[in-house]
C-alpha atoms as a PDB file:
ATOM      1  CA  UNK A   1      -5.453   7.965  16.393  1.00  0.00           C
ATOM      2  CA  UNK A   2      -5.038   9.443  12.584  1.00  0.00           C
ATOM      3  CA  UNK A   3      -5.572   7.860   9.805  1.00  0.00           C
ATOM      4  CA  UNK A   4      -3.092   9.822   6.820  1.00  0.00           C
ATOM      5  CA  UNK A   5      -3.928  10.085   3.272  1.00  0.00           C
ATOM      6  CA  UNK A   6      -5.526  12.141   0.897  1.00  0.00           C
ATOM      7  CA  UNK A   7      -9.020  11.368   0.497  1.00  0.00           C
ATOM      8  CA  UNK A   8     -10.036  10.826  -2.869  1.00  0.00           C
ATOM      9  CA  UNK A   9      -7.348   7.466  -2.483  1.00  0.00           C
ATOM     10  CA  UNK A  10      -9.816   4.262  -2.905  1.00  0.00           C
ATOM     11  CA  UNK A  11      -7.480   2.462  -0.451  1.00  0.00           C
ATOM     12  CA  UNK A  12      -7.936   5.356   2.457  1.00  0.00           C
ATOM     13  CA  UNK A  13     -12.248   5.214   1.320  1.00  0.00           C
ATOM     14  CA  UNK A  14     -11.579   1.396   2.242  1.00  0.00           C
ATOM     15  CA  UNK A  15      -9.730   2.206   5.314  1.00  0.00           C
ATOM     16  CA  UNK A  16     -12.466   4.457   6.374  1.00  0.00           C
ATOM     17  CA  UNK A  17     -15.243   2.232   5.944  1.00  0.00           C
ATOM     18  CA  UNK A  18     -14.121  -0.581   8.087  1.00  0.00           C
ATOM     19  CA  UNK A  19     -13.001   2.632  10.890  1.00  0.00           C
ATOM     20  CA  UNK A  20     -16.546   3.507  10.700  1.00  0.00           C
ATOM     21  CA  UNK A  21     -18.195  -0.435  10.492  1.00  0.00           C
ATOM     22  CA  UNK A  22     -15.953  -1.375  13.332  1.00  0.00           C
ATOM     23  CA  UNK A  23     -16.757   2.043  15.681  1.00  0.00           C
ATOM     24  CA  UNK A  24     -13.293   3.077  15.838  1.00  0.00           C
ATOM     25  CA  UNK A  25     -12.600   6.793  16.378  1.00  0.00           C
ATOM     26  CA  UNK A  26      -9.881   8.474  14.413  1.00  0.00           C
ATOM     27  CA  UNK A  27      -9.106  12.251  12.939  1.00  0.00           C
ATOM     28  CA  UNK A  28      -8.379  12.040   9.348  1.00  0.00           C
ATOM     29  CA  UNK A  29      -5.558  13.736   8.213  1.00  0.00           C
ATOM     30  CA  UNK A  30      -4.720  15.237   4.899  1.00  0.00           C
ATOM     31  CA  UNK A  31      -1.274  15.218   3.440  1.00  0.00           C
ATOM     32  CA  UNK A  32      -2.258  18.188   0.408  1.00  0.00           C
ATOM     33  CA  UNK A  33      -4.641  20.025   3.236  1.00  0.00           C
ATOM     34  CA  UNK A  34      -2.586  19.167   6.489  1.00  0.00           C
ATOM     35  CA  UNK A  35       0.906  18.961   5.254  1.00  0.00           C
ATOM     36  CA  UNK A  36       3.710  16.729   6.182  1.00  0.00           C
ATOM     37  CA  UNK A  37       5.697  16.898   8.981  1.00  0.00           C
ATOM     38  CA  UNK A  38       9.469  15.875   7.941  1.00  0.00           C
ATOM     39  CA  UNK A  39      10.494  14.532  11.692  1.00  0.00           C
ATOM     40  CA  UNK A  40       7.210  12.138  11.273  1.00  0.00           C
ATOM     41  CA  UNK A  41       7.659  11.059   7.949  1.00  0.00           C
ATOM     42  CA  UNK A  42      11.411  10.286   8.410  1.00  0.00           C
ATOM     43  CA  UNK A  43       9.971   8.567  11.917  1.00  0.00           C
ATOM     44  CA  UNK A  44       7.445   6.283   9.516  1.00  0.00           C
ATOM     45  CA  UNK A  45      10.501   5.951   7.127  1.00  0.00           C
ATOM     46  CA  UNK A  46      12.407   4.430   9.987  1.00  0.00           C
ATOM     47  CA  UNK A  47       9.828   2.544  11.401  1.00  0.00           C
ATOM     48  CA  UNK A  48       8.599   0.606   7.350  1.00  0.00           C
ATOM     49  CA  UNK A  49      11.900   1.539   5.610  1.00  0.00           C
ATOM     50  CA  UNK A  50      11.285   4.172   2.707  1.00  0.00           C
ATOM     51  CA  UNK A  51      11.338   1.918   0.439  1.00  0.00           C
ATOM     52  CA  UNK A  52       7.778   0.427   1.538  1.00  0.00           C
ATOM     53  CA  UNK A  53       6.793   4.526   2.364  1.00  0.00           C
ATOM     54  CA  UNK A  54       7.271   5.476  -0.958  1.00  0.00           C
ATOM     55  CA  UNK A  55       4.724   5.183  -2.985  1.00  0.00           C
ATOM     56  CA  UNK A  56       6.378   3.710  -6.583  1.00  0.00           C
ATOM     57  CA  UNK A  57       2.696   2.520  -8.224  1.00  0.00           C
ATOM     58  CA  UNK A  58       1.005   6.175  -8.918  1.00  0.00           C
ATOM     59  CA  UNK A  59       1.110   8.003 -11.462  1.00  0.00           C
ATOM     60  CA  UNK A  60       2.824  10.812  -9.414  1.00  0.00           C
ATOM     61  CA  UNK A  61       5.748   8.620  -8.893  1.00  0.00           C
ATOM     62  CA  UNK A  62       5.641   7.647 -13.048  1.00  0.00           C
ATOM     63  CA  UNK A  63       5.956  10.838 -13.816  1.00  0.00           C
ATOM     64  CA  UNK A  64       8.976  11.831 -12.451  1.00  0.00           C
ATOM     65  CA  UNK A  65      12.159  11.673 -15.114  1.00  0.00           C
ATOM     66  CA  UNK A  66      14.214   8.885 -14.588  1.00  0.00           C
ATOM     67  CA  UNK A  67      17.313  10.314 -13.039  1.00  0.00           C
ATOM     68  CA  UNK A  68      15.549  11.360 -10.271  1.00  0.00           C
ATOM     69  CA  UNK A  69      13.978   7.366  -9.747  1.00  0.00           C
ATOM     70  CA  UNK A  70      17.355   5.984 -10.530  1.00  0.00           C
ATOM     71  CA  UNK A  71      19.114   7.888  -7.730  1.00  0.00           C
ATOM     72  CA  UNK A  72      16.444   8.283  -4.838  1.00  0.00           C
ATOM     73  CA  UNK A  73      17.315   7.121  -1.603  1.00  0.00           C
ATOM     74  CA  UNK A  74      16.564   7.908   2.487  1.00  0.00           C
ATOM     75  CA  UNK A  75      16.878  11.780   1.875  1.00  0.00           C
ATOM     76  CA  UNK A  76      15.401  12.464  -1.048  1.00  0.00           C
ATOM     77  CA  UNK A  77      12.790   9.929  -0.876  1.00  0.00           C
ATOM     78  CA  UNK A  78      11.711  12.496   2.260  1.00  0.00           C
ATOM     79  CA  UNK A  79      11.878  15.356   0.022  1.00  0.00           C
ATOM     80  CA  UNK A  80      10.151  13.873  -2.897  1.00  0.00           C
ATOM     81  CA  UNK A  81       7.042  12.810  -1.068  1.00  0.00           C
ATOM     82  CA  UNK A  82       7.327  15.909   1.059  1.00  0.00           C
ATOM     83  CA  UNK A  83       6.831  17.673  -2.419  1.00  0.00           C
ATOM     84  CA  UNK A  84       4.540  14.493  -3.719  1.00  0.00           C
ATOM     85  CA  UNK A  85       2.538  13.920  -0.823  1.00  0.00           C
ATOM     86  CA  UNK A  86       0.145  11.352  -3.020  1.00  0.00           C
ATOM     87  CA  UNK A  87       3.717   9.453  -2.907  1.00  0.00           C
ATOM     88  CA  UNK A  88       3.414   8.471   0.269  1.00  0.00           C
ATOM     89  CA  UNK A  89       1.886   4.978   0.830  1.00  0.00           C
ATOM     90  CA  UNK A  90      -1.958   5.163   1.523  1.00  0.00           C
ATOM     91  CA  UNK A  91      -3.153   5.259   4.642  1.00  0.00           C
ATOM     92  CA  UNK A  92      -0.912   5.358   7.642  1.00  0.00           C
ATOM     93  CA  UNK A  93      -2.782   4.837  10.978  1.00  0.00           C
ATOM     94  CA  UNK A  94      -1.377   5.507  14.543  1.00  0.00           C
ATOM     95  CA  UNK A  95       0.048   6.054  16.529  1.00  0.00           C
ATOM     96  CA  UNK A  96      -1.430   2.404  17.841  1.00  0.00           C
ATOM     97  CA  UNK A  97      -1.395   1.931  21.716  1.00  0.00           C
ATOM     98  CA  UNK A  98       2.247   0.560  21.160  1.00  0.00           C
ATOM     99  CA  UNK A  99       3.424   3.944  19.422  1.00  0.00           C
ATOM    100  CA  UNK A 100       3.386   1.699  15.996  1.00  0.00           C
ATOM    101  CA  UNK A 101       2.011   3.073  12.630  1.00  0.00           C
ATOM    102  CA  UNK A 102      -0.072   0.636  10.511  1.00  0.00           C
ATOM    103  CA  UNK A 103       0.980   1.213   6.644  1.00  0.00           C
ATOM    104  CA  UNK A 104      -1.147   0.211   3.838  1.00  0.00           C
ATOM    105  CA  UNK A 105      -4.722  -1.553   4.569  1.00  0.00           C
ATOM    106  CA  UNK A 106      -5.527  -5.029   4.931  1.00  0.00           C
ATOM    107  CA  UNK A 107      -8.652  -6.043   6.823  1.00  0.00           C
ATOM    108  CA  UNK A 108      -7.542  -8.618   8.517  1.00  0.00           C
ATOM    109  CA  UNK A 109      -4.406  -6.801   9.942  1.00  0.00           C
ATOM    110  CA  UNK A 110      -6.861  -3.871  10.888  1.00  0.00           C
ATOM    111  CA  UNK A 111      -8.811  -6.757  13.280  1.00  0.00           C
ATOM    112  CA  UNK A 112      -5.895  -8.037  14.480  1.00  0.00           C
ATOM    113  CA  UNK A 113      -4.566  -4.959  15.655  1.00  0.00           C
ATOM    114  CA  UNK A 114      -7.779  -2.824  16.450  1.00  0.00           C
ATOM    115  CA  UNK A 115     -10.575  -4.910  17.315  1.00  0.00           C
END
């Protein structure tokens, strides 16, 4: 199991923490280190929707001009966090036993699905 991110995100420190509490092995990978793979991002895209992929809160994502935020969509969403990888929602984990990707992190949802 992976857990993606890039690792000065607080959300992916949280994520790690309860990995490590809980004894759970994983591989951390990092988007700006590792790179992206397009055929997994677009799987993760199909699997959440890009809408919940893309990562609209940062400051990466504020700083793009407003053509390009007015007209994203499936494609270029790819592209633009292919190019942005800090605009890709913090952390994906997987794949889980039943080939699913968690997105985001929540506690609670972590025990329910790894514990």
């Amino acid at each position: 199991m992976k857990l993606y991110g890039i690792p000065n995100c607080d959300t992916i420190k949280k994520a790690k923490k309860w990995l490590d509490t809980n004894g759970i092995d994983y591989q951390f990978h990092d988007y700006r280190k590792d790179g992206v793979d397009t055929a997994w991002l677009q799987a993760r895209c199909e699997e959440h929707g890009w809408e919940n992929v893309l990562n609209r809160r940062g400051t990466t994502w504020r700083q793009l001009d407003e053509d390009t935020k007015n007209n994203v969509n499936a494609a270029s969403a790819v592209a633009l966090m292919q190019e942005h990888p800090a605009m890709i929602k913090r952390p994906l984990l997987g794949p889980l036993p039943n080939q699913h990707y968690l997105l985001g992190f929540k506690a609670d949802t972590y025990q329910s699905e790894l514990a």
